[in-house]
PDB file of N, CA and C in Angstrom:
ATOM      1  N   UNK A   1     -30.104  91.322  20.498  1.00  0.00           N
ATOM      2  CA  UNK A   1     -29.270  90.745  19.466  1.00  0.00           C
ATOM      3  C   UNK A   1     -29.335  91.629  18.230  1.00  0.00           C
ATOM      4  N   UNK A   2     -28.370  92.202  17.681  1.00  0.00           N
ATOM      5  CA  UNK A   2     -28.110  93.054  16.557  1.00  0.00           C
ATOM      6  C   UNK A   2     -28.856  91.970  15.117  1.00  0.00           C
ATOM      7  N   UNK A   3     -29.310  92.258  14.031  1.00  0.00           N
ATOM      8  CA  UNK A   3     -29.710  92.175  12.862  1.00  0.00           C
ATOM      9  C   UNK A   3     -28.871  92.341  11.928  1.00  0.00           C
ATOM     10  N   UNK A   4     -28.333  90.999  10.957  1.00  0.00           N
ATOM     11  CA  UNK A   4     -27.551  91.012  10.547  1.00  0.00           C
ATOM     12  C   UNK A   4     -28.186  91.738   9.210  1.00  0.00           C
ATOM     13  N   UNK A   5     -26.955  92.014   8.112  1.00  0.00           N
ATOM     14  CA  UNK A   5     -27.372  93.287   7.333  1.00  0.00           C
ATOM     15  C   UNK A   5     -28.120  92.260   6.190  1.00  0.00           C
ATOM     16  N   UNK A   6     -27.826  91.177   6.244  1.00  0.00           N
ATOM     17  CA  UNK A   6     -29.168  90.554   5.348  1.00  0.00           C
ATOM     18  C   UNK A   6     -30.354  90.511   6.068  1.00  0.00           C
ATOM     19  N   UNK A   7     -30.399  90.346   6.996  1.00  0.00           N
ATOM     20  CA  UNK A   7     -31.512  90.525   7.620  1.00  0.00           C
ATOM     21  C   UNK A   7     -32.618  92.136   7.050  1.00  0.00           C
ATOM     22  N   UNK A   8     -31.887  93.227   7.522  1.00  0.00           N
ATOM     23  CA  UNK A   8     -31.969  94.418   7.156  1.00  0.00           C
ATOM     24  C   UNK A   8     -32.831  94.475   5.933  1.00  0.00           C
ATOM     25  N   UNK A   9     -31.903  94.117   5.037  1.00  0.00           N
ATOM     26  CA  UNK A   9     -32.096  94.465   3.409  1.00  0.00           C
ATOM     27  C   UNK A   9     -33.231  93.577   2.981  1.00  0.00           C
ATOM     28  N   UNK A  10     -33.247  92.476   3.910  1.00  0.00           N
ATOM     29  CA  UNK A  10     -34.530  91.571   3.175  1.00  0.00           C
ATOM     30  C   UNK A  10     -35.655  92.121   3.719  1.00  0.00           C
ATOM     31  N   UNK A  11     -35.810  93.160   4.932  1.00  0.00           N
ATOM     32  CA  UNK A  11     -36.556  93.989   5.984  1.00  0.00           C
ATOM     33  C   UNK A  11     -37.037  95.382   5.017  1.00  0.00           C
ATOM     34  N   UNK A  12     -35.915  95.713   4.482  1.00  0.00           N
ATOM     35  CA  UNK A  12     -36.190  97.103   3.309  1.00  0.00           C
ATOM     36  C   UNK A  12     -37.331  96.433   2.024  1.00  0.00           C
ATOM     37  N   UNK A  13     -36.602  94.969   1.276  1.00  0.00           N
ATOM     38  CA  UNK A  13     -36.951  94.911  -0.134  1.00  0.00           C
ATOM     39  C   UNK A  13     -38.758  94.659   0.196  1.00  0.00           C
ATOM     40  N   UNK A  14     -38.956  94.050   1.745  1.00  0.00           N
ATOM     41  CA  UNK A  14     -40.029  93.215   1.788  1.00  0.00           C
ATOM     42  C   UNK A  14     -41.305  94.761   1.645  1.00  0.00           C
ATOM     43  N   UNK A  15     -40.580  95.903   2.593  1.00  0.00           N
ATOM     44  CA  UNK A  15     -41.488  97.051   3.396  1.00  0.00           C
ATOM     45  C   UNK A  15     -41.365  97.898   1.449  1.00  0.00           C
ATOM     46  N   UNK A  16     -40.280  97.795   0.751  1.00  0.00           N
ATOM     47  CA  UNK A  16     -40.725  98.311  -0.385  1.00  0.00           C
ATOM     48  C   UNK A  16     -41.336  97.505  -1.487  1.00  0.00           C
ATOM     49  N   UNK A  17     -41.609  96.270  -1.654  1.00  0.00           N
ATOM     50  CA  UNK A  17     -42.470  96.106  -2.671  1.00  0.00           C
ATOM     51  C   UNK A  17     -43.643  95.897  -1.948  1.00  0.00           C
ATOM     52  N   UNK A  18     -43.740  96.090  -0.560  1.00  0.00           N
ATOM     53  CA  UNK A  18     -45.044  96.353   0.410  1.00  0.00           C
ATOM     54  C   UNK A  18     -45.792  97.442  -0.535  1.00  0.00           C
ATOM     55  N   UNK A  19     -45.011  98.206  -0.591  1.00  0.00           N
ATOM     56  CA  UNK A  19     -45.254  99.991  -0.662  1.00  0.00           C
ATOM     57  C   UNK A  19     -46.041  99.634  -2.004  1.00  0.00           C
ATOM     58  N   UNK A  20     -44.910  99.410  -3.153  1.00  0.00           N
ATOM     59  CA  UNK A  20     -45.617  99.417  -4.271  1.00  0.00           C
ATOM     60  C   UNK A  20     -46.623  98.455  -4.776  1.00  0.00           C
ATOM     61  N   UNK A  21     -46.749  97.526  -4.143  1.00  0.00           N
ATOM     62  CA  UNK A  21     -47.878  96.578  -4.487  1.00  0.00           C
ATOM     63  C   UNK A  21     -48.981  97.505  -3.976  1.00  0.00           C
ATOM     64  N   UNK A  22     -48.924  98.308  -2.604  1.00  0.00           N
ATOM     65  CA  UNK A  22     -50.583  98.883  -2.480  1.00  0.00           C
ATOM     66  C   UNK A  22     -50.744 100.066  -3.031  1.00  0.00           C
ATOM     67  N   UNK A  23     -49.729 100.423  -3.425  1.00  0.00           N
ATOM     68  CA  UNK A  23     -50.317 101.844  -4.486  1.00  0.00           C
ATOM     69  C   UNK A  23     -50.159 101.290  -5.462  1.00  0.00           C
ATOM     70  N   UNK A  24     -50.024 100.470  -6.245  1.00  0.00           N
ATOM     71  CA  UNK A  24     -50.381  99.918  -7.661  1.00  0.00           C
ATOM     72  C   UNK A  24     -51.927  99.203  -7.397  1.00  0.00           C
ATOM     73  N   UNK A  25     -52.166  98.754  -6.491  1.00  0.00           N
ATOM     74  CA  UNK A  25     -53.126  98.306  -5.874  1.00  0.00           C
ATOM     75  C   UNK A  25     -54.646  99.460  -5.937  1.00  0.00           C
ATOM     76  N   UNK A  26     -53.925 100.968  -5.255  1.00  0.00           N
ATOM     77  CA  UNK A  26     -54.514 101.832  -4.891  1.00  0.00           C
ATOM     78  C   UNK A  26     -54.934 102.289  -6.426  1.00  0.00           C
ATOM     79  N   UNK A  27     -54.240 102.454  -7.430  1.00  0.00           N
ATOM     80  CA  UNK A  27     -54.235 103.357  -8.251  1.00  0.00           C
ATOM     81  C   UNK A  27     -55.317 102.149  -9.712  1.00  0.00           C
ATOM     82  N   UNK A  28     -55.056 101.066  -9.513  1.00  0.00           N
ATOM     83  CA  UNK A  28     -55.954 100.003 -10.092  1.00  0.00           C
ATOM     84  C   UNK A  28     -57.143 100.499  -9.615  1.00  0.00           C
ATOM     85  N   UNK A  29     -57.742 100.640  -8.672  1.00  0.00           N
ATOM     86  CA  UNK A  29     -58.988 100.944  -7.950  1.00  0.00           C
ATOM     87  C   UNK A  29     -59.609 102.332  -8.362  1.00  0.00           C
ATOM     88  N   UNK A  30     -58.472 103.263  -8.186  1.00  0.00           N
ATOM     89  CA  UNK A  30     -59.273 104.580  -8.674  1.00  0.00           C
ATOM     90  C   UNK A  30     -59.580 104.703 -10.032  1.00  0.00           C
ATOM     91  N   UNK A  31     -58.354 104.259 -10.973  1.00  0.00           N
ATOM     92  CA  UNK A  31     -58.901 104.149 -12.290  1.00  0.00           C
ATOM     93  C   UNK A  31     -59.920 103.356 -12.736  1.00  0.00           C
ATOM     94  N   UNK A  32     -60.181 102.067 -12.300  1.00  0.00           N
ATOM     95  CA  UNK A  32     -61.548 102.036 -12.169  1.00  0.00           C
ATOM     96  C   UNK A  32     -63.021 102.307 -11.795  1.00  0.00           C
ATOM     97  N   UNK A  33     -62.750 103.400 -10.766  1.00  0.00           N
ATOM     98  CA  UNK A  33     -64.024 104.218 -10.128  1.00  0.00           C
ATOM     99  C   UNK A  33     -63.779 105.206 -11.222  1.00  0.00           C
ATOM    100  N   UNK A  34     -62.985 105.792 -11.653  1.00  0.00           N
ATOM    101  CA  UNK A  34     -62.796 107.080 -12.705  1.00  0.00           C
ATOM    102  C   UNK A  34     -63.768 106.320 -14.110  1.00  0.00           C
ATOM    103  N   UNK A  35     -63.511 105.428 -14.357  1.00  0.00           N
ATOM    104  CA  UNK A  35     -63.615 104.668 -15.542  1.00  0.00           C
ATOM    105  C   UNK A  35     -65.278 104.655 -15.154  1.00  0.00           C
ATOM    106  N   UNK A  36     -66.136 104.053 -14.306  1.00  0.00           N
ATOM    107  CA  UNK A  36     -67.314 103.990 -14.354  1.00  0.00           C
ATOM    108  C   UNK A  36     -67.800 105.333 -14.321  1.00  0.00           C
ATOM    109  N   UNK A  37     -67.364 106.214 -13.083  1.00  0.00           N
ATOM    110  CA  UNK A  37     -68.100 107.463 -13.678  1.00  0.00           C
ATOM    111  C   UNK A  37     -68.077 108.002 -14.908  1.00  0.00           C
ATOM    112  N   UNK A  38     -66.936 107.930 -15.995  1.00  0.00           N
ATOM    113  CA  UNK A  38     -67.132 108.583 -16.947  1.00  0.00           C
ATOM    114  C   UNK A  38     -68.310 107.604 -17.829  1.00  0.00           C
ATOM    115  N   UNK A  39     -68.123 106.488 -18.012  1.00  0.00           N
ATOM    116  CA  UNK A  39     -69.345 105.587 -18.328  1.00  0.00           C
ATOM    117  C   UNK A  39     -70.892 106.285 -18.011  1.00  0.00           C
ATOM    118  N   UNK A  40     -70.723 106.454 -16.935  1.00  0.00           N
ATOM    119  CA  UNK A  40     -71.938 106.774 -16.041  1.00  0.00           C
ATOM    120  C   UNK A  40     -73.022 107.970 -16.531  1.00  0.00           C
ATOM    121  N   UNK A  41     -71.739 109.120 -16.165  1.00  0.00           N
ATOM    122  CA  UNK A  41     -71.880 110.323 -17.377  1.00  0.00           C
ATOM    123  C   UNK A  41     -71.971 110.869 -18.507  1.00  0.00           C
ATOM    124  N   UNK A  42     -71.287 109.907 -18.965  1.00  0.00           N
ATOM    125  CA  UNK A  42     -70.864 110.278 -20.417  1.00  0.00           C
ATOM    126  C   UNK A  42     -71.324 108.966 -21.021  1.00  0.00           C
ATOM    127  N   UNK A  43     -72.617 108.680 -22.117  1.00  0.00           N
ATOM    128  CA  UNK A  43     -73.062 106.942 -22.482  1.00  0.00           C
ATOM    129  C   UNK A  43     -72.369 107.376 -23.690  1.00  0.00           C
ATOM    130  N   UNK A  44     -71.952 105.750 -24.074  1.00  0.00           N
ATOM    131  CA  UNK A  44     -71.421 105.747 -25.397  1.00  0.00           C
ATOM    132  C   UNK A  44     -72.416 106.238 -26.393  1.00  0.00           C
ATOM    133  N   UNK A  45     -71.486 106.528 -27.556  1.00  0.00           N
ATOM    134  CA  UNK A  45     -72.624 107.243 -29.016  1.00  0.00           C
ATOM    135  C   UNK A  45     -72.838 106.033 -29.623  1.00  0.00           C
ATOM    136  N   UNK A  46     -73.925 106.304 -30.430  1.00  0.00           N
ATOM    137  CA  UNK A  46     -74.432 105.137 -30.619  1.00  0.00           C
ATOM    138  C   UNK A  46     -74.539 104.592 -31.915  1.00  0.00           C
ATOM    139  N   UNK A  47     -73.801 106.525 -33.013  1.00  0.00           N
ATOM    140  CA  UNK A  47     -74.182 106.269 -34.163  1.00  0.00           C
ATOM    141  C   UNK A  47     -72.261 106.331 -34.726  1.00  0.00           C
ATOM    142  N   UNK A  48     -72.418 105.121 -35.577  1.00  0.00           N
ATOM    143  CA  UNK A  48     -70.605 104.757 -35.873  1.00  0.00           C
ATOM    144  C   UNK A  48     -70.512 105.421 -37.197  1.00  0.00           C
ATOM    145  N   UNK A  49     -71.513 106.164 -38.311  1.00  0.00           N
ATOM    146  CA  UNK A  49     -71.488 106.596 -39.005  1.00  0.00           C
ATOM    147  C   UNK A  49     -70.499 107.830 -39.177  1.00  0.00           C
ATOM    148  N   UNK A  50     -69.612 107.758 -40.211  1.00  0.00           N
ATOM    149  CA  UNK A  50     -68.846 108.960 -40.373  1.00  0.00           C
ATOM    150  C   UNK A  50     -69.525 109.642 -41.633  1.00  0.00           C
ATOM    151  N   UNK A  51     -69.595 110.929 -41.381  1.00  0.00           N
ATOM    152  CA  UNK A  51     -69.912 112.097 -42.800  1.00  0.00           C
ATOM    153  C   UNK A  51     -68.861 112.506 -43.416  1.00  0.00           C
ATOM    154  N   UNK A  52     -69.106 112.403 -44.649  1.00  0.00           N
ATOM    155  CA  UNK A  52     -68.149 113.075 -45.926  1.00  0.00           C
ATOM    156  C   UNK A  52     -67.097 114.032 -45.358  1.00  0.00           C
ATOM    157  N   UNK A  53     -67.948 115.019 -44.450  1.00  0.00           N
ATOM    158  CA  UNK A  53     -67.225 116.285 -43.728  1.00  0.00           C
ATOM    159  C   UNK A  53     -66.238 115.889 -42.397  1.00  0.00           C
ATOM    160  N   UNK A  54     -66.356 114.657 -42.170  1.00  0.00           N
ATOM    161  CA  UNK A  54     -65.529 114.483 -41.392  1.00  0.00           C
ATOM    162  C   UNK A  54     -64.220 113.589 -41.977  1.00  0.00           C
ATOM    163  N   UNK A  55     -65.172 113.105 -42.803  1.00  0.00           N
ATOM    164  CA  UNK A  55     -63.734 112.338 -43.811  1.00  0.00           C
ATOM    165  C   UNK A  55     -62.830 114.011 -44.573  1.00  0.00           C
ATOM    166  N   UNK A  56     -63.417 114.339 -44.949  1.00  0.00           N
ATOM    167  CA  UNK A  56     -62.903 115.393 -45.632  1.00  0.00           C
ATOM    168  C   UNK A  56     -61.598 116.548 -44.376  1.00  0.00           C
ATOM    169  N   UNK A  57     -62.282 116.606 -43.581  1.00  0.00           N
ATOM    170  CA  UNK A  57     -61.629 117.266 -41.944  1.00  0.00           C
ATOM    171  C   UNK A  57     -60.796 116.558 -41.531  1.00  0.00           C
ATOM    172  N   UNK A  58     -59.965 115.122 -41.475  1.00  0.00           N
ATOM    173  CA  UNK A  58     -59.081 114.209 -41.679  1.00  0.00           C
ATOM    174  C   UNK A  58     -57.699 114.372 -42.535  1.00  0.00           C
ATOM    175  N   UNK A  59     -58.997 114.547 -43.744  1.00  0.00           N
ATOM    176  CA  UNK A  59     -57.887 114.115 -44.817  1.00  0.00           C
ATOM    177  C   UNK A  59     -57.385 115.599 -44.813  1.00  0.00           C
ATOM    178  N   UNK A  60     -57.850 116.574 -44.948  1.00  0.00           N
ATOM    179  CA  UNK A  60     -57.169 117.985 -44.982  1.00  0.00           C
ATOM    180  C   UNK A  60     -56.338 118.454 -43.181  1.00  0.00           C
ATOM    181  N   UNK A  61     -56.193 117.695 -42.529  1.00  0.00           N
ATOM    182  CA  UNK A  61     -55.133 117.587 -41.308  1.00  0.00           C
ATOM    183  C   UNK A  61     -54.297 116.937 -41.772  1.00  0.00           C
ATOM    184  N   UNK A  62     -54.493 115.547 -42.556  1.00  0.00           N
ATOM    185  CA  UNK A  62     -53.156 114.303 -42.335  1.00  0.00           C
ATOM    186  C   UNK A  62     -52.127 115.406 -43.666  1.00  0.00           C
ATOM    187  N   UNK A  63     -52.963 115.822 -44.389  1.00  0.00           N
ATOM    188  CA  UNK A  63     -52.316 116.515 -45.743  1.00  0.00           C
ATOM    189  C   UNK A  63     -51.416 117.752 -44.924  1.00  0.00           C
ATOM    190  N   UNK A  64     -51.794 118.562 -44.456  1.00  0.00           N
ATOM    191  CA  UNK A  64     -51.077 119.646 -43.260  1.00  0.00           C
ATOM    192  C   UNK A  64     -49.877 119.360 -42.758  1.00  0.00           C
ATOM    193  N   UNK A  65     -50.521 118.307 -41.680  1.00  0.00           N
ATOM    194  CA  UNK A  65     -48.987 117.649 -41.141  1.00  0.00           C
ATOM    195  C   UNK A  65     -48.535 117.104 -42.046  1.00  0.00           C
ATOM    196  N   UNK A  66     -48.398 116.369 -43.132  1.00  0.00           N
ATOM    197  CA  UNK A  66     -47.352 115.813 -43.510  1.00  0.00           C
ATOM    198  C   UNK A  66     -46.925 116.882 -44.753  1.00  0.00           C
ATOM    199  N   UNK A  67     -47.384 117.903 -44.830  1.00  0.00           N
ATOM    200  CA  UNK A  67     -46.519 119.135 -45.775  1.00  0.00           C
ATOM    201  C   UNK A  67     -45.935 119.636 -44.872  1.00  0.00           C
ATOM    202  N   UNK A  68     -46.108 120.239 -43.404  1.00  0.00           N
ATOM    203  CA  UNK A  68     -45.384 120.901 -42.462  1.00  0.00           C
ATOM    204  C   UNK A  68     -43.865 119.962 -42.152  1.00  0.00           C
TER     205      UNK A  68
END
């Protein structure tokens, strides 16, 4: 018995949001394995203190770009 073309198309929409649900799926997963290793490797800093010289290294960029 032939498959009527709704049949078909509801056969396509089902096999493509198949598709993208498991690579959205897939890609949720790796960015979270990416995310712990860098954790892993890399520990947060611990000191939130900014120096004069970095305030100063800021303010002489934002001044740059906005004369350029």
């Amino acid at each position: 018995m032939e498959e009527s073309l709704l049949e078909l198309g509801t056969m396509l929409m089902i096999a493509g949001m198949g598709t993208v649900f498991v690579f959205l799926t897939v890609l949720v997963g790796a960015m979270s394995l990416m995310a712990t290793a860098v954790r892993h490797f890399q520990p947060a800093v611990t000191n939130d203190e900014v120096t004069y010289e970095e305030v100063a290294a800021i303010a002489a960029a934002i001044r740059r770009h906005r004369q350029s």
